[in-house]
N, C-alpha and C. Protein backbone atom coordinates (compact mmCIF):
# COMPACT_ATOMS: atom_id res chain seq x y z
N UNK A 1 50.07 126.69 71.79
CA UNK A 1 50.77 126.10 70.70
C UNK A 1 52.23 125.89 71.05
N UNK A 2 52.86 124.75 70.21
CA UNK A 2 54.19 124.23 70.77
C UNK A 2 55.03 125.04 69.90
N UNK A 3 56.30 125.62 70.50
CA UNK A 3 57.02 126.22 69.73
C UNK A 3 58.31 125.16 69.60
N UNK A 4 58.59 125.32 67.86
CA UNK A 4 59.63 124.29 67.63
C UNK A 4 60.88 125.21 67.32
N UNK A 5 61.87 124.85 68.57
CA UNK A 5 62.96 125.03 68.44
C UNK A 5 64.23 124.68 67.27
N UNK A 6 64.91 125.10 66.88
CA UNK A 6 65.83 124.54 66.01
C UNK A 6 67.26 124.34 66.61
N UNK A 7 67.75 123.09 66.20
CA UNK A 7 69.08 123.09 66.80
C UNK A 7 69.97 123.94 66.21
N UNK A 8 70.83 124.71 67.07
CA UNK A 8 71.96 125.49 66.78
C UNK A 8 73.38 125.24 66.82
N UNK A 9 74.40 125.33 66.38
CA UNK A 9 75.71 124.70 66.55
C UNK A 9 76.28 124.64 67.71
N UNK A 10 75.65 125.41 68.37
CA UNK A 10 76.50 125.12 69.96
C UNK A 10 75.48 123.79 70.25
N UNK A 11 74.22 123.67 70.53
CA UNK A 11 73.76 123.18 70.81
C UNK A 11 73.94 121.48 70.32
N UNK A 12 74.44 121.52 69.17
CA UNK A 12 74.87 120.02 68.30
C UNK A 12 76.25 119.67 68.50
N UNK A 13 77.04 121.00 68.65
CA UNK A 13 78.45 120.30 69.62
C UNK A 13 78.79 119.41 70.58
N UNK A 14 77.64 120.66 71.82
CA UNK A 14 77.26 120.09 73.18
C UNK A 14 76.48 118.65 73.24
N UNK A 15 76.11 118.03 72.56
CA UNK A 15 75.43 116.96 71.70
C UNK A 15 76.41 116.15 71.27
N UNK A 16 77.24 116.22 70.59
CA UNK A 16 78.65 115.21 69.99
C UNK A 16 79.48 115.12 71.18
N UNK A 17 79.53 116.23 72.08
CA UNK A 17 80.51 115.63 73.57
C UNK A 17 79.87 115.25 74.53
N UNK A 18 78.84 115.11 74.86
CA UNK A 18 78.01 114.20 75.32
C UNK A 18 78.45 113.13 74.96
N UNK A 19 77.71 112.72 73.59
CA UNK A 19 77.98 111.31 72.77
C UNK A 19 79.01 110.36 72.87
N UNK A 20 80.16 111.39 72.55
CA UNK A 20 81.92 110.90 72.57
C UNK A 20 81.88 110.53 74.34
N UNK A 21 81.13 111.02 75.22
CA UNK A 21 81.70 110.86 76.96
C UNK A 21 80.84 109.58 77.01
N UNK A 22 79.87 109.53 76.73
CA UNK A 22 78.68 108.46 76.41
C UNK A 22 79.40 107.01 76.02
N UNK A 23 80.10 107.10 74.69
CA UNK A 23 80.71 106.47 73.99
C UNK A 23 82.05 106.09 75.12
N UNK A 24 82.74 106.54 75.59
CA UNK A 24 83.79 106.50 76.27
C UNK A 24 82.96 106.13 77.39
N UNK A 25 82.35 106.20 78.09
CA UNK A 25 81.88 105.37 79.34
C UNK A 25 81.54 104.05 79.12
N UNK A 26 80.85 103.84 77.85
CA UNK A 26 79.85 102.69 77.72
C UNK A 26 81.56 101.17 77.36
N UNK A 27 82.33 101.82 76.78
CA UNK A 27 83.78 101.74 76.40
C UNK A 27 84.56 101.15 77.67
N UNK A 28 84.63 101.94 78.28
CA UNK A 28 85.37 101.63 79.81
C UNK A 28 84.51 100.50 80.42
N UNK A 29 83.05 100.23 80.70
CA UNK A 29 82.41 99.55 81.29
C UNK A 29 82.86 97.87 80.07
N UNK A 30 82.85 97.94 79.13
CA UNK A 30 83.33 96.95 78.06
C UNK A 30 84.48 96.33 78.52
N UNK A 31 85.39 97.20 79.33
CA UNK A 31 87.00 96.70 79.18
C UNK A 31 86.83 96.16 80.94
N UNK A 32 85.63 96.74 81.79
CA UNK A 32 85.46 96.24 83.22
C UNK A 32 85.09 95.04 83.34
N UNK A 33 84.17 94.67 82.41
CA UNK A 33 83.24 93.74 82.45
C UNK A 33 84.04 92.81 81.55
N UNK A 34 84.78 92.70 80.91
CA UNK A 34 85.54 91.98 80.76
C UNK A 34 86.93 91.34 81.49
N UNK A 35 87.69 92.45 82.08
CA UNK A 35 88.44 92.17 83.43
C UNK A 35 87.41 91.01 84.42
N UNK A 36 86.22 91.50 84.57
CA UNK A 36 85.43 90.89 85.53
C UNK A 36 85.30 89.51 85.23
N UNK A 37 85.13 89.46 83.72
CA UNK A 37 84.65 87.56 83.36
C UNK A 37 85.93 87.05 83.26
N UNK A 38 87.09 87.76 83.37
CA UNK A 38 88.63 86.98 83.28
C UNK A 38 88.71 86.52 84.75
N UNK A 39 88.69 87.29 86.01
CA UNK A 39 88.66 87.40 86.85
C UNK A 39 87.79 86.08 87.47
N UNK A 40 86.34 86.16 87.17
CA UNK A 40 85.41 84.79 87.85
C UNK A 40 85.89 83.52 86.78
N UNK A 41 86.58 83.45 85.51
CA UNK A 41 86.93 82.51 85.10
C UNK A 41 88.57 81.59 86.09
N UNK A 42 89.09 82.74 86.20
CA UNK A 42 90.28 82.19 87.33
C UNK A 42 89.67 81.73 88.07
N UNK A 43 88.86 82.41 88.66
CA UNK A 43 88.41 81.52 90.61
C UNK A 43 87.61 80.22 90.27
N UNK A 44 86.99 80.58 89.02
CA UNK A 44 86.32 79.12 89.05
C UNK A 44 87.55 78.07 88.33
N UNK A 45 88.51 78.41 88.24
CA UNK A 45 89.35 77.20 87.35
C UNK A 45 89.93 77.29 89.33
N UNK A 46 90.20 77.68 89.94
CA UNK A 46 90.82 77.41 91.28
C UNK A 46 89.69 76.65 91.93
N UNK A 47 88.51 77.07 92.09
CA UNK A 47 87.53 76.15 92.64
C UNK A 47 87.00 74.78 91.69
N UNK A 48 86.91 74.57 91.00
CA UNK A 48 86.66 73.32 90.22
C UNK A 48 87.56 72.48 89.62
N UNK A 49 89.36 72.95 89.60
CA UNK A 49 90.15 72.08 89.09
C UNK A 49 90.65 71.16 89.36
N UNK A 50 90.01 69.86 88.95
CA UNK A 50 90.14 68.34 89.41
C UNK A 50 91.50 68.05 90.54
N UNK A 51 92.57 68.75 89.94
CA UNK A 51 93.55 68.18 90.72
C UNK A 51 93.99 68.85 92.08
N UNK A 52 93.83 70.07 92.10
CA UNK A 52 94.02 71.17 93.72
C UNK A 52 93.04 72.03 93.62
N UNK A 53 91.82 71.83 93.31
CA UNK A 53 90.66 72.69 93.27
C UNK A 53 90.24 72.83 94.85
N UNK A 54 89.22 74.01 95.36
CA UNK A 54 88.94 74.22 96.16
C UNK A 54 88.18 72.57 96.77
N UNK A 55 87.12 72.86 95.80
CA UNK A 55 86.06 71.58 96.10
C UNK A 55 86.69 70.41 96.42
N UNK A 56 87.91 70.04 95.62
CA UNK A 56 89.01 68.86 95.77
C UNK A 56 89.31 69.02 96.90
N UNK A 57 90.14 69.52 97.79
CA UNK A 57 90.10 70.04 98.72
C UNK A 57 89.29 69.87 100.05
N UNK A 58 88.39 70.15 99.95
CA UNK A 58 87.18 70.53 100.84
C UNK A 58 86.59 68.53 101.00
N UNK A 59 86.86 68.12 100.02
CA UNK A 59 86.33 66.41 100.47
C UNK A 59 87.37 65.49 100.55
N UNK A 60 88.60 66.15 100.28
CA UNK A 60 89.62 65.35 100.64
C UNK A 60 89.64 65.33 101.88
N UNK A 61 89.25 66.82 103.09
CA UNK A 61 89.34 67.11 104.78
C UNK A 61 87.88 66.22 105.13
N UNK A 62 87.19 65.76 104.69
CA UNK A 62 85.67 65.42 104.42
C UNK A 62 85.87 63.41 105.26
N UNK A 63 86.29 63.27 103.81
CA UNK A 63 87.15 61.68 103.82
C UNK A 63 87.87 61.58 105.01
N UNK A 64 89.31 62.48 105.21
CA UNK A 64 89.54 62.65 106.47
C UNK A 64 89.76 62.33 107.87
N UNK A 65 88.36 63.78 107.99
CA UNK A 65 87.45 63.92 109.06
C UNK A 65 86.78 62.51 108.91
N UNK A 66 85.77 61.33 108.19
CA UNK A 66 85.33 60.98 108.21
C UNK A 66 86.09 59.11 108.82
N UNK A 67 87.20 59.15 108.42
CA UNK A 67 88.19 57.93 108.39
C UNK A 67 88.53 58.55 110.08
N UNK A 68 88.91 59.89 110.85
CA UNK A 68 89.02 59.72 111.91
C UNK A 68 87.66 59.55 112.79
N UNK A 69 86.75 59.75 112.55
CA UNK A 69 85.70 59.67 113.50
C UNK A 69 85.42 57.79 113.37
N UNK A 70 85.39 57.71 112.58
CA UNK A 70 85.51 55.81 112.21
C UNK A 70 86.41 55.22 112.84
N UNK A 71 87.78 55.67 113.08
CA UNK A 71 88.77 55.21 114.23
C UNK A 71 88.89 55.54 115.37
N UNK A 72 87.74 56.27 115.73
CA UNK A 72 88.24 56.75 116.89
C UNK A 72 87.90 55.93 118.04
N UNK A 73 87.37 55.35 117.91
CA UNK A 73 86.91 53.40 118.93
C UNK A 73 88.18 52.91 118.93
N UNK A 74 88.39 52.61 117.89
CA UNK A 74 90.31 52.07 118.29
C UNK A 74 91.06 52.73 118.82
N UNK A 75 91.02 54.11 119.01
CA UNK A 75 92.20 55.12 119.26
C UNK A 75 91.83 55.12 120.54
N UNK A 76 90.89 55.24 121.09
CA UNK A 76 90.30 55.18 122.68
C UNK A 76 91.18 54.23 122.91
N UNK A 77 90.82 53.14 122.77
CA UNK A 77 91.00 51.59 123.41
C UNK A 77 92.58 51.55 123.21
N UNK A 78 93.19 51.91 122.52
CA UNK A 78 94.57 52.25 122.19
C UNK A 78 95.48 53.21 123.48
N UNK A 79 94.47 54.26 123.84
CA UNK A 79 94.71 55.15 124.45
C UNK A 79 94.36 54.58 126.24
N UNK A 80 93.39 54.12 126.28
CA UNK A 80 93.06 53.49 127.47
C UNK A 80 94.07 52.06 128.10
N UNK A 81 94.54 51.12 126.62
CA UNK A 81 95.39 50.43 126.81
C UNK A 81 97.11 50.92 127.37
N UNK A 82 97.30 51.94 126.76
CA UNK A 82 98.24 53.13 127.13
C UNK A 82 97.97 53.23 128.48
N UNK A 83 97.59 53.90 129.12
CA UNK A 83 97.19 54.46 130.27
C UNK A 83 97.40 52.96 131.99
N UNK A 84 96.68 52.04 131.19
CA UNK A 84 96.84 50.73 131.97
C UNK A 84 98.27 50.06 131.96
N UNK A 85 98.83 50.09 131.09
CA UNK A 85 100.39 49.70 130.90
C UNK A 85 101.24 50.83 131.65
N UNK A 86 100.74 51.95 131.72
CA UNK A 86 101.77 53.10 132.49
C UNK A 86 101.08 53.09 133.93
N UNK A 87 100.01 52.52 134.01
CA UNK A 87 99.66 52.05 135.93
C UNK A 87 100.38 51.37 135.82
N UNK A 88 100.14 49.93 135.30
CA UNK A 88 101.15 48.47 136.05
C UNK A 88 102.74 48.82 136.04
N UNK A 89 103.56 49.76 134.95
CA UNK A 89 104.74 50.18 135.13
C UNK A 89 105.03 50.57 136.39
N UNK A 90 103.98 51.60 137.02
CA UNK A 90 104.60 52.57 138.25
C UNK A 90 104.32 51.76 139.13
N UNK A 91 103.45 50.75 138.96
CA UNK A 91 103.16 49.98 140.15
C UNK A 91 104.84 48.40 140.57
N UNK A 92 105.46 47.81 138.82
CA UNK A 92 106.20 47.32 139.18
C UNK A 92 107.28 48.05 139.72
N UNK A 93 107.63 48.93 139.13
CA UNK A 93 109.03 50.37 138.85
C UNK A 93 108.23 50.43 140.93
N UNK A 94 107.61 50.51 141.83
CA UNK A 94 107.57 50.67 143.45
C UNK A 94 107.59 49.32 143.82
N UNK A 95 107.56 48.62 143.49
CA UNK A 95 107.91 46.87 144.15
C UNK A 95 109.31 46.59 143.53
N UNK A 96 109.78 47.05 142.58
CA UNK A 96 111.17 46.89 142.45
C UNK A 96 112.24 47.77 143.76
N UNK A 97 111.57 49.32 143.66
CA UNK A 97 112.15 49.72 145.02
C UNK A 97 112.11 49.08 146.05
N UNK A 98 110.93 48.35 146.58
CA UNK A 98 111.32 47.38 147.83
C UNK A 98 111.92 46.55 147.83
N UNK A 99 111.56 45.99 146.84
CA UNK A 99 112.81 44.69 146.47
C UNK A 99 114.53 45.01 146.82
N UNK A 100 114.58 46.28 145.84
CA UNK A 100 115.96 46.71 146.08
C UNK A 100 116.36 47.37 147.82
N UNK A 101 115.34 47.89 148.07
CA UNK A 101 115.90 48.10 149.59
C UNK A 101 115.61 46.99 150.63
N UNK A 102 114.69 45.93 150.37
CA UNK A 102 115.07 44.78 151.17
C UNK A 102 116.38 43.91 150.84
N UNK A 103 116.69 43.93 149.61
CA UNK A 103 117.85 42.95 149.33
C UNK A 103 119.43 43.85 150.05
N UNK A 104 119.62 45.38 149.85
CA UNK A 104 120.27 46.21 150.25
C UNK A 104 120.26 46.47 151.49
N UNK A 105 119.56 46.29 152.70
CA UNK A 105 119.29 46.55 154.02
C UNK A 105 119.78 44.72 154.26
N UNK A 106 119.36 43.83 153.43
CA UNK A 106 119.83 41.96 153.90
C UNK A 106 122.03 42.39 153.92
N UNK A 107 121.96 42.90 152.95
CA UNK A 107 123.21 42.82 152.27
C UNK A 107 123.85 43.89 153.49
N UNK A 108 123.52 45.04 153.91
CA UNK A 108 124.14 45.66 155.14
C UNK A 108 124.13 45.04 156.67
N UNK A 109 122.74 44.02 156.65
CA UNK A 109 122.34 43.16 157.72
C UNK A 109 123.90 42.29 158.48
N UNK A 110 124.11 41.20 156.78
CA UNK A 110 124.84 40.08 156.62
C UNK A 110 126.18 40.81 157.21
N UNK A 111 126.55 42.17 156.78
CA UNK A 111 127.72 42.51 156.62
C UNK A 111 128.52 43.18 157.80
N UNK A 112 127.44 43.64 158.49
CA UNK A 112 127.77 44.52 159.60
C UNK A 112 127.36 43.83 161.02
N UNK A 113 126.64 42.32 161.10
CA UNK A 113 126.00 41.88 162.20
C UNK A 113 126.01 40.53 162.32
């Protein structure tokens, strides 16, 4: 047979401070979880805000990236055209040196002989 206990005043104290710690935890988790939805409401106003949002952002480098890979046929040929203009330079810039030391060796020729 079950024996029925009766609650005693210590026992219904120990029972109300429980409750009150109970109460005070469940309390604190209220004021976390609210920090928390303030908290993911910021990041999502930083990630979704039309004008400097993350996402804004992220397809503006997108566009970009996408406008340089589309030029980059011109930028070659730009770059290769470069490269051919700085041969024929070094090549006139050494026929100007002969020039100048044949006209300079005529000019010591005339002068001394």
């Amino acid at each position: 047979m079950i024996k029925m206990v009766t609650p005693t005043k210590v026992d219904c104290s120990i029972c109300t401070q429980e409750i009150a710690l109970i109460q005070k935890d469940i309390e604190m988790l209220r004021e976390d979880i609210k920090e928390l939805n303030e908290k993911m409401d910021r990041l999502m106003i930083k990630l979704l805000d039309p004008d400097s949002g993350l996402v804004v952002k992220v397809n503006k480098n997108t566009e970009r990236l996408d406008k340089r890979d589309k030029d980059l046929p011109n930028w070659l040929n730009d770059l290769k055209s470069f490269h051919l203009m700085k041969k024929w330079k070094n090549n006139v810039t050494k026929a100007l040196w002969v020039l100048y030391a044949a006209i300079i060796s005529w000019i010591v020729k005339n002068i001394f002989w």
